[in-house]
N, C-alpha and C. Protein backbone atom coordinates (compact mmCIF):
# COMPACT_ATOMS: atom_id res chain seq x y z
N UNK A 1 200.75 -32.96 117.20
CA UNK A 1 199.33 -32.89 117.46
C UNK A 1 199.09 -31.82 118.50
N UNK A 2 197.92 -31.10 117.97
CA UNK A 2 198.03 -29.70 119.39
C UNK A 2 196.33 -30.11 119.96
N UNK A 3 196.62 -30.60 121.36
CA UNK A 3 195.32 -30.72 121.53
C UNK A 3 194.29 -30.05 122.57
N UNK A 4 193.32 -29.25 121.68
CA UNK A 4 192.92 -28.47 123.13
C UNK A 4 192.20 -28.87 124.07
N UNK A 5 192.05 -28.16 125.48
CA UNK A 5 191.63 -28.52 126.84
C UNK A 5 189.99 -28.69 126.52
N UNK A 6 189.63 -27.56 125.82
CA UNK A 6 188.14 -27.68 125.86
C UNK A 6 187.98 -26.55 124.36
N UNK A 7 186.64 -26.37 123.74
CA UNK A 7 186.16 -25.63 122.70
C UNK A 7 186.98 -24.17 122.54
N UNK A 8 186.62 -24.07 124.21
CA UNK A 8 186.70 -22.34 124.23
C UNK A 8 188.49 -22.10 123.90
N UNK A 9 189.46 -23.11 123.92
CA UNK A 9 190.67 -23.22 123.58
C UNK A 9 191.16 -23.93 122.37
N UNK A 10 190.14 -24.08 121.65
CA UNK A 10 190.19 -24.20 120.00
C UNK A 10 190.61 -23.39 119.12
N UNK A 11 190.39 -21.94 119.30
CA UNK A 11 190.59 -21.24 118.34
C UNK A 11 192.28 -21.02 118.74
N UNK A 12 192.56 -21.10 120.08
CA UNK A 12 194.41 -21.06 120.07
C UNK A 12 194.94 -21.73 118.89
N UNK A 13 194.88 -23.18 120.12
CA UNK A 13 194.79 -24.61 118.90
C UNK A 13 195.11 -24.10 117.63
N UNK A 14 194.34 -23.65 116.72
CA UNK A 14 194.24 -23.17 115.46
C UNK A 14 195.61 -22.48 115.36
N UNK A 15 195.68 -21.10 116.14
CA UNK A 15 196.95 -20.36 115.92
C UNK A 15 198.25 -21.36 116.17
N UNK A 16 198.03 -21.37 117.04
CA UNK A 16 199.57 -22.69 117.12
C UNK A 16 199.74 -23.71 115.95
N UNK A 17 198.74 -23.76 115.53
CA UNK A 17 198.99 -25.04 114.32
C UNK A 17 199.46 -23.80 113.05
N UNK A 18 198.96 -22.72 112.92
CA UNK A 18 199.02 -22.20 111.74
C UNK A 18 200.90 -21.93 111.87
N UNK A 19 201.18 -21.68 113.07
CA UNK A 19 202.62 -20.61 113.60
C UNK A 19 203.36 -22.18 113.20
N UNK A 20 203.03 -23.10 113.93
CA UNK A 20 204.18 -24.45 113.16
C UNK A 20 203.94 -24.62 111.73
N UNK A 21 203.11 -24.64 110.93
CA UNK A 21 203.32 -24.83 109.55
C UNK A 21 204.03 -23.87 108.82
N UNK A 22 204.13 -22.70 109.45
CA UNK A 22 204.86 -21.83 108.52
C UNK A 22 206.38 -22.08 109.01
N UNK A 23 206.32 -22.82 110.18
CA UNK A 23 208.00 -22.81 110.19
C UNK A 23 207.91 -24.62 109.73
N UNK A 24 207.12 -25.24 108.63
CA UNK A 24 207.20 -25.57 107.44
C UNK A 24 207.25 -27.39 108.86
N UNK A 25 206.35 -27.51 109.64
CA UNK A 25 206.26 -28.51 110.64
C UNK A 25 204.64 -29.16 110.08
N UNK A 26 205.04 -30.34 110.18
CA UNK A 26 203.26 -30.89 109.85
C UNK A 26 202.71 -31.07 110.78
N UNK A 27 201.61 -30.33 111.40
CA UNK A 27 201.15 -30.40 112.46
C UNK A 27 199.30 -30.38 112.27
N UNK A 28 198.94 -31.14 113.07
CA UNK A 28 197.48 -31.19 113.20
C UNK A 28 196.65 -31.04 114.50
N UNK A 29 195.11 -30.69 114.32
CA UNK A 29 194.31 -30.23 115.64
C UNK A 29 193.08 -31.46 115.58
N UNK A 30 193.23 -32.04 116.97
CA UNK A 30 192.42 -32.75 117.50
C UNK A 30 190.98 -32.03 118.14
N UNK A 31 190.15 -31.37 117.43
CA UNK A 31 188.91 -30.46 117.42
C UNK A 31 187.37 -31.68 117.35
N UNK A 32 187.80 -32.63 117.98
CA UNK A 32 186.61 -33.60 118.57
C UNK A 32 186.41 -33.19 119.52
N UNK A 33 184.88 -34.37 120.28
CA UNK A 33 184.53 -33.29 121.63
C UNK A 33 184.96 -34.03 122.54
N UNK A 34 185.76 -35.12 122.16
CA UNK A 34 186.34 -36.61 123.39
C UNK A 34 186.91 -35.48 124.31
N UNK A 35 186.77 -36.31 125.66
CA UNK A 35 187.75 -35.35 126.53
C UNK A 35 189.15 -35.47 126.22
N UNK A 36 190.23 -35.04 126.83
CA UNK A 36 191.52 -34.29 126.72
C UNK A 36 191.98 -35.70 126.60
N UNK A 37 191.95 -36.67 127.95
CA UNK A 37 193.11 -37.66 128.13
C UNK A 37 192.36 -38.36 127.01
N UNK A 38 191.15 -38.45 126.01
CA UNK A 38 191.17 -39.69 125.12
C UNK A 38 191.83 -38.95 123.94
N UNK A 39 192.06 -37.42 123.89
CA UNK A 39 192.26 -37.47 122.70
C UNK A 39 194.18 -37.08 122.70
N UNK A 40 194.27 -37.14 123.92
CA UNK A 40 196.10 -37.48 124.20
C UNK A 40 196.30 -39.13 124.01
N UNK A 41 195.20 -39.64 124.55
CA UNK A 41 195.80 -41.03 124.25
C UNK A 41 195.64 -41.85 122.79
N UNK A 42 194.65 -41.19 121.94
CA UNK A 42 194.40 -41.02 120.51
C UNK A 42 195.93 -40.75 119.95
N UNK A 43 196.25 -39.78 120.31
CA UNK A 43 197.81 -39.37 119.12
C UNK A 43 198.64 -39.77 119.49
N UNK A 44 199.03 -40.75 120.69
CA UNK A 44 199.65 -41.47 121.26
C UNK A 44 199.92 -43.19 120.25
N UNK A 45 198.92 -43.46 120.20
CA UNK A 45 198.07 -44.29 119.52
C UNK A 45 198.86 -44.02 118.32
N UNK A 46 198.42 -42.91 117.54
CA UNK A 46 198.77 -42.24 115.97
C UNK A 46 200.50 -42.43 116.09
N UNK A 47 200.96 -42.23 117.04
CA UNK A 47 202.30 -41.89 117.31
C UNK A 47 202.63 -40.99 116.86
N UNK A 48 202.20 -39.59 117.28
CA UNK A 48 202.98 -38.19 117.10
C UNK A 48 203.73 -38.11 117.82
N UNK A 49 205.01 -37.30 117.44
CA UNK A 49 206.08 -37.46 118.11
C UNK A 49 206.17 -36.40 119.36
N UNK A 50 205.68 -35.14 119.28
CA UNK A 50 205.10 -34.37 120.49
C UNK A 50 203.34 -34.30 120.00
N UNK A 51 203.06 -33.98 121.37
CA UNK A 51 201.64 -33.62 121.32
C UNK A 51 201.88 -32.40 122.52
N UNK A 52 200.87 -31.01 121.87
CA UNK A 52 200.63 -29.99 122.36
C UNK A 52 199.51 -30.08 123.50
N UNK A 53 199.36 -29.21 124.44
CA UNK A 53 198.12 -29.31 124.77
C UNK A 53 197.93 -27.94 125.37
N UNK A 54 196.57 -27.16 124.50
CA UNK A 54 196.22 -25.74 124.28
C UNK A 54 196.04 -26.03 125.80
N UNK A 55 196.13 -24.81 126.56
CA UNK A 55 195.24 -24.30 127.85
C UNK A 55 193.85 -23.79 127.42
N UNK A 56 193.55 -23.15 129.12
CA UNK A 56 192.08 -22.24 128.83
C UNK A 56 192.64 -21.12 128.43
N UNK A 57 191.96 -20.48 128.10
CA UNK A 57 191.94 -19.49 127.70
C UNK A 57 192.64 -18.39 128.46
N UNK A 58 192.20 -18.52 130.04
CA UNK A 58 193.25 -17.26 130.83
C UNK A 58 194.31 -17.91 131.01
N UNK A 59 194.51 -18.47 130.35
CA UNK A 59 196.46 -18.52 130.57
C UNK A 59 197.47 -17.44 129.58
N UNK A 60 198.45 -16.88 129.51
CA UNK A 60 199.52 -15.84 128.72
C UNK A 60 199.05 -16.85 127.13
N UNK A 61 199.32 -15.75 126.27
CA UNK A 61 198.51 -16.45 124.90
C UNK A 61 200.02 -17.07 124.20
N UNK A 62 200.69 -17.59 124.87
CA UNK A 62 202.34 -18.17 124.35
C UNK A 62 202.32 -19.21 125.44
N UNK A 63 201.60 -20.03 125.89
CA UNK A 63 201.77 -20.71 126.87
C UNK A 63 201.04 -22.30 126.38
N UNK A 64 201.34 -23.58 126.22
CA UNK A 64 201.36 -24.82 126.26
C UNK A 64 201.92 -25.54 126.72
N UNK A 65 201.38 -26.83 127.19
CA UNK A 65 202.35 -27.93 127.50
C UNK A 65 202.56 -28.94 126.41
N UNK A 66 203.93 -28.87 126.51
CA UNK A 66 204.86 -30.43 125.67
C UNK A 66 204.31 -31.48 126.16
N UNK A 67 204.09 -32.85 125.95
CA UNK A 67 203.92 -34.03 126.50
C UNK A 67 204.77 -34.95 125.53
């Protein structure tokens, strides 16, 4: 699950999900407007086995945290 911080870090989100499916990973984007910790504790819930979490935007464009 890749989940972003806020809107303006959605469209990452997107790239990161596209870059794991081609290395053939099922991965999905949590693009609700819940804040961050409901929608970490959402895929928690789901039981994904990692969950991503996009930054803002000025962070290096290769940069997430594992949880």
């Amino acid at each position: 699950m890749v989940v972003p911080i806020s809107e303006a870090s959605l469209e990452y989100a997107q790239q990161v999900r596209l870059q794991l499916r081609k290395a053939k990973l099922h991965v999905d984007v949590d693009a609700t407007d819940r804040k961050m910790q409901k929608k970490v504790r959402e895929a928690q819930l789901a039981q994904y086995n990692y969950i991503l979490v996009s930054p803002f935007q000025d962070c290096p464009s290769d940069f997430s945290m594992v949880m």
